[in-house]
Each structure stands twice: as C-alpha cells, then as structure tokens.
N, C-alpha and C. Protein backbone atom coordinates (compact mmCIF):
# COMPACT_ATOMS: atom_id res chain seq x y z
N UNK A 1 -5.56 24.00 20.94
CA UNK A 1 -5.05 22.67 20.80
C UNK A 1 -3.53 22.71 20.83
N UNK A 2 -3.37 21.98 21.41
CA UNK A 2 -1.46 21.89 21.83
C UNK A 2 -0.64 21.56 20.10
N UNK A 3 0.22 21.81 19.99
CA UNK A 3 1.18 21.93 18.75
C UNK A 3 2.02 20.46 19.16
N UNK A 4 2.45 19.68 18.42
CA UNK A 4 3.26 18.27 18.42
C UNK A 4 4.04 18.79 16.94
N UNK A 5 5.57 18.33 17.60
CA UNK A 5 6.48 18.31 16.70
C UNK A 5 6.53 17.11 15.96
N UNK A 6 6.54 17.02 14.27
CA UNK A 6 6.87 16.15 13.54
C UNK A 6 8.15 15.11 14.40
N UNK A 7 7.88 13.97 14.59
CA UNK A 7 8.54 12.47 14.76
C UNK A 7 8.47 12.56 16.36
N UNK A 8 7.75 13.34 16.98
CA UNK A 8 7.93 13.51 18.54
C UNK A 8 7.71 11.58 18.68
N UNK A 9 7.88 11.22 19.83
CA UNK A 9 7.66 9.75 19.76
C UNK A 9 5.84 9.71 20.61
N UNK A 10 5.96 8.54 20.00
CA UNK A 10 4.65 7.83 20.54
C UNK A 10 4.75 6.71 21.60
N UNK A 11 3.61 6.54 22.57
CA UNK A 11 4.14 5.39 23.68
C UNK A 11 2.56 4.90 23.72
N UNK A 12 3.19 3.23 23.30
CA UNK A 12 1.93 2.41 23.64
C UNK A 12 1.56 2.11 24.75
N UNK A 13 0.40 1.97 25.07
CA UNK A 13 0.48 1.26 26.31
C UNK A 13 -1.48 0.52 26.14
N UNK A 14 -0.74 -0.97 26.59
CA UNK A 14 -2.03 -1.79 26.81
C UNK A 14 -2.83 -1.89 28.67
N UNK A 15 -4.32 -1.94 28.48
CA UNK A 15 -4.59 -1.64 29.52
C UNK A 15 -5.91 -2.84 29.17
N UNK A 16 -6.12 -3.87 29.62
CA UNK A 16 -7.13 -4.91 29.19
C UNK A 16 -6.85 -4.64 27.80
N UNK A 17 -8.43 -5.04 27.32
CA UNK A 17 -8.57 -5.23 25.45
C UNK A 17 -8.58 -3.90 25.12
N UNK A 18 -7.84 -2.86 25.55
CA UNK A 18 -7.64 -1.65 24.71
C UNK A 18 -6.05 -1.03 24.86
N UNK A 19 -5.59 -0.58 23.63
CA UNK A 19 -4.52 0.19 23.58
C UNK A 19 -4.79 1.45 22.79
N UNK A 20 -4.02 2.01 24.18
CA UNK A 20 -3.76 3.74 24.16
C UNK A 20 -2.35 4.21 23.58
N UNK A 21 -2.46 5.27 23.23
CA UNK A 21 -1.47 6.08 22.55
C UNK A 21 -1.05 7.50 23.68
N UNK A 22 -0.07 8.11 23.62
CA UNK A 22 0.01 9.20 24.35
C UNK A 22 1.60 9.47 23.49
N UNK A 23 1.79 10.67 23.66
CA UNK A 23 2.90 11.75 23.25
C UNK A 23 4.12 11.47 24.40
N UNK A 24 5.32 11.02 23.64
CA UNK A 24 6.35 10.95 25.33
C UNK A 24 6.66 12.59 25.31
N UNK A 25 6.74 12.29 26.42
CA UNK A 25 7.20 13.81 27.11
C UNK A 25 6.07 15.24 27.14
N UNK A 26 4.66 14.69 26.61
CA UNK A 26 3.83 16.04 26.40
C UNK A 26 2.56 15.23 27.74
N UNK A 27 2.96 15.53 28.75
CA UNK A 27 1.50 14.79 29.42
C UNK A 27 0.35 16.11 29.86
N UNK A 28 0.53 17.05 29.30
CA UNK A 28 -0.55 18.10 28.85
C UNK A 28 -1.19 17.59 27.51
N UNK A 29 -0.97 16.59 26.92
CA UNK A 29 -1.89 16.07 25.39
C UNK A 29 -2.43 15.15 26.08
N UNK A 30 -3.89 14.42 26.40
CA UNK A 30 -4.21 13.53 26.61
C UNK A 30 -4.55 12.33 26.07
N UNK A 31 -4.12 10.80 26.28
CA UNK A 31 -3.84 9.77 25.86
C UNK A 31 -5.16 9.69 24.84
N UNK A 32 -4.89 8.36 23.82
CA UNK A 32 -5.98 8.57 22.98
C UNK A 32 -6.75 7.15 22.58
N UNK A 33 -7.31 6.31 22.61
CA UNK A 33 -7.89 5.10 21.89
C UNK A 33 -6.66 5.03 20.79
N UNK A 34 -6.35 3.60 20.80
CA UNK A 34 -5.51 3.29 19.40
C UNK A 34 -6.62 2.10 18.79
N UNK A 35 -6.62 1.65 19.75
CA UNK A 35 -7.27 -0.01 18.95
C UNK A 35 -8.43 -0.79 20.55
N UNK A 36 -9.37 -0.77 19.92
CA UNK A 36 -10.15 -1.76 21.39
C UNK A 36 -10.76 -3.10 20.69
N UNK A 37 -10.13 -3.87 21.23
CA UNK A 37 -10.90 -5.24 20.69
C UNK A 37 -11.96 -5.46 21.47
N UNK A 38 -12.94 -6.11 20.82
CA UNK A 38 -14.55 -6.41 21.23
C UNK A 38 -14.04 -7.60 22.23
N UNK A 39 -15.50 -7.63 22.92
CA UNK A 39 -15.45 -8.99 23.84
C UNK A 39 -15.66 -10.46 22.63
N UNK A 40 -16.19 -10.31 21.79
CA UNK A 40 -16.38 -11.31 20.53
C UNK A 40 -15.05 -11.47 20.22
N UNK A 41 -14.27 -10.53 19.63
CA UNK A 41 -12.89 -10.82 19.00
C UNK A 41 -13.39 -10.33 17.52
N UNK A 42 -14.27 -10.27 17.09
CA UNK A 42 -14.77 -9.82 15.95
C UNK A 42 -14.54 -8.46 15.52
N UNK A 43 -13.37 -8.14 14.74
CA UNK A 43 -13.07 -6.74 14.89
C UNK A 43 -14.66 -5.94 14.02
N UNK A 44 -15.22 -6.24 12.56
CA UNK A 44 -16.07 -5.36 12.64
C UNK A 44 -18.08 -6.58 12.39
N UNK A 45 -18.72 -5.73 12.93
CA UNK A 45 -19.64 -6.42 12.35
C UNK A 45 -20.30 -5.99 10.99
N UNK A 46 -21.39 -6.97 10.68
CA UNK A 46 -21.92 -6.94 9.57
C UNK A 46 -22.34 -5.58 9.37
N UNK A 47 -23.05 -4.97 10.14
CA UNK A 47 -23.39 -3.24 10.59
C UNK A 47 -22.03 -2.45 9.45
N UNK A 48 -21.27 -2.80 10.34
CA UNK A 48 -19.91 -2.05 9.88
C UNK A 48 -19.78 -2.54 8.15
N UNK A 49 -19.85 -3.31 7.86
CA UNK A 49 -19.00 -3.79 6.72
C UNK A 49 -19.82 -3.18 5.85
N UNK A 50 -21.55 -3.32 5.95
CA UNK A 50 -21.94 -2.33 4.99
C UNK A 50 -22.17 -1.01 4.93
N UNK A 51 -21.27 -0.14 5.93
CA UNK A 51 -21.24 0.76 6.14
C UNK A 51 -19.68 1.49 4.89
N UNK A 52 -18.82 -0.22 5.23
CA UNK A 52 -17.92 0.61 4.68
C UNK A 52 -17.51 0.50 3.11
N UNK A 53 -18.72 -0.82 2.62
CA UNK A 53 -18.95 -1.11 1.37
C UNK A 53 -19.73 0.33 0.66
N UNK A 54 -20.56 1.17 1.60
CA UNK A 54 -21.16 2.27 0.82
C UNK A 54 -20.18 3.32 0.74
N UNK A 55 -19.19 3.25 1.36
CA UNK A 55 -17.74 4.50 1.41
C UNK A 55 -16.70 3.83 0.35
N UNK A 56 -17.06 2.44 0.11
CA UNK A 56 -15.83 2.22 -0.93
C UNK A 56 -15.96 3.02 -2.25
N UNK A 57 -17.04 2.88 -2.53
CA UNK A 57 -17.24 4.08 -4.30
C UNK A 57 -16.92 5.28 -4.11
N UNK A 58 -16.68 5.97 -2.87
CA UNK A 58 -16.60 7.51 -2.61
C UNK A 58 -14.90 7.97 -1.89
N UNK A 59 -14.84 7.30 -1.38
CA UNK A 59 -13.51 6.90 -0.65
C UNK A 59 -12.25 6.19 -0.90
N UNK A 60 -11.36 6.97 -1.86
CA UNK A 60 -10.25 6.02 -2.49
C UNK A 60 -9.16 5.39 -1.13
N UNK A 61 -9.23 5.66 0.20
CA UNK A 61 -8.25 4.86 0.65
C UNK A 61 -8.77 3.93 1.76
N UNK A 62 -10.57 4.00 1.52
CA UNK A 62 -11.10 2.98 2.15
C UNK A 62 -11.30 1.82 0.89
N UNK A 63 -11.33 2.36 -0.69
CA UNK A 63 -11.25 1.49 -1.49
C UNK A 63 -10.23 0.83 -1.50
N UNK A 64 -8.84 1.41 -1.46
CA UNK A 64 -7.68 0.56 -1.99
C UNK A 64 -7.63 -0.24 -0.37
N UNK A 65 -7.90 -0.38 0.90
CA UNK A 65 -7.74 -0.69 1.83
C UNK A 65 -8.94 -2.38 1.27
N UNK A 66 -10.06 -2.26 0.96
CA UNK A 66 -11.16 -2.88 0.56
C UNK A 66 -10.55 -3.99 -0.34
N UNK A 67 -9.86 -3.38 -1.48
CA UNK A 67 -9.46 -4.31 -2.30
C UNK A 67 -7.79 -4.83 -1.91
N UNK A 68 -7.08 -4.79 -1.10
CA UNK A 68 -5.65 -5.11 -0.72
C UNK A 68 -6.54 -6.38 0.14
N UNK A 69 -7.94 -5.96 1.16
CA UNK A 69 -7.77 -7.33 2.09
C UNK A 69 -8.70 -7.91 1.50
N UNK A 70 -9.22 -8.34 0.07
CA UNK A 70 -9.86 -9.14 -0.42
C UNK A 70 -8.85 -9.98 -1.80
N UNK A 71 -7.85 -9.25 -1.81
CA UNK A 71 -6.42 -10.17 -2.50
C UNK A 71 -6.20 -11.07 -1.03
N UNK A 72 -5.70 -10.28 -0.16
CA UNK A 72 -5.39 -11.19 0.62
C UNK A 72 -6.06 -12.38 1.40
N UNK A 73 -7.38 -12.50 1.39
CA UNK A 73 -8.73 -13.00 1.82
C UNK A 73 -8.07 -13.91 0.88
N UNK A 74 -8.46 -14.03 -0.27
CA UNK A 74 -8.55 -14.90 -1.94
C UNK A 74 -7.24 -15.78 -1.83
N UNK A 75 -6.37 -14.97 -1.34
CA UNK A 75 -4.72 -16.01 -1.71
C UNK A 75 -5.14 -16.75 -0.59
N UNK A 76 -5.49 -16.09 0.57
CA UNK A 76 -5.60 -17.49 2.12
C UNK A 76 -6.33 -18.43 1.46
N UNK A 77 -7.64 -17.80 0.96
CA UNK A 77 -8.68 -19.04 0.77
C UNK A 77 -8.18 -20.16 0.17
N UNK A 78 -7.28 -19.72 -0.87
CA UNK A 78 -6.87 -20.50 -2.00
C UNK A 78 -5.89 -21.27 -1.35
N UNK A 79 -5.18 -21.18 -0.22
CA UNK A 79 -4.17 -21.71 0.03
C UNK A 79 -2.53 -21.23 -0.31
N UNK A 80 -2.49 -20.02 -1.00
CA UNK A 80 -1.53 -19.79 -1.50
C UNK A 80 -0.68 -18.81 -0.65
C-alpha cells in the first residue's frame, strides 16, 4: 500500500450524484468514493437507521454523532 504524507492535499471532484476524493500529485493512489447521493435524495434508509441504532450502545462516536443530530433535529423541530 502506497505511504501518504500527513497534510498531502486532497482534490474533490464531482462526477453526477457522486464525489470522489484522490491525493494531488500521487495518481499511483487510486481515487476513492467520498459521498454518493441516492436517486431518492434520502441519505439513509430505515434499513440503515436501525442498523446504526444497534452500534449506538457499542460505538462511542457513532453515539455522540446519534445524539449531536437529535439536539439538532429537536431545536429545528422546535423552531429554535
């Protein structure tokens, strides 16, 4: 596996509903999935969510991730 120097840069690049990642200057590392949005727009489904409700008790930074977007869920709802 190829070696990457700490802060080497990163280069986005969008291609339809997906963005890729790649290393500037290393094009021996091959580009990588960053983010693909669904044809729905729905980033996860119900599938997912209780997938990641059973990793929240085991998983402290899928927990603190769990509970940051359900403050933030609560203040939208609320209006605040």
């Amino acid at each position: 596996m190829a070696k990457v120097e700490p802060g080497t840069p990163i280069i986005y690049e969008r291609v339809d509903n997906t963005v890729y990642g790649r290393f500037s200057g290393r094009p021996d590392i091959p580009r990588w999935v960053v983010t693909q949005e669904s044809a729905s727009n729905i980033p996860l489904t119900v599938r997912d969510w209780s997938a990641i409700m059973v990793m929240y008790k085991n998983n402290p930074a899928i927990a603190k991730a769990v509970d940051n977007l359900a403050l933030i869920y609560n203040m939208v709802k609320d209006g605040k």
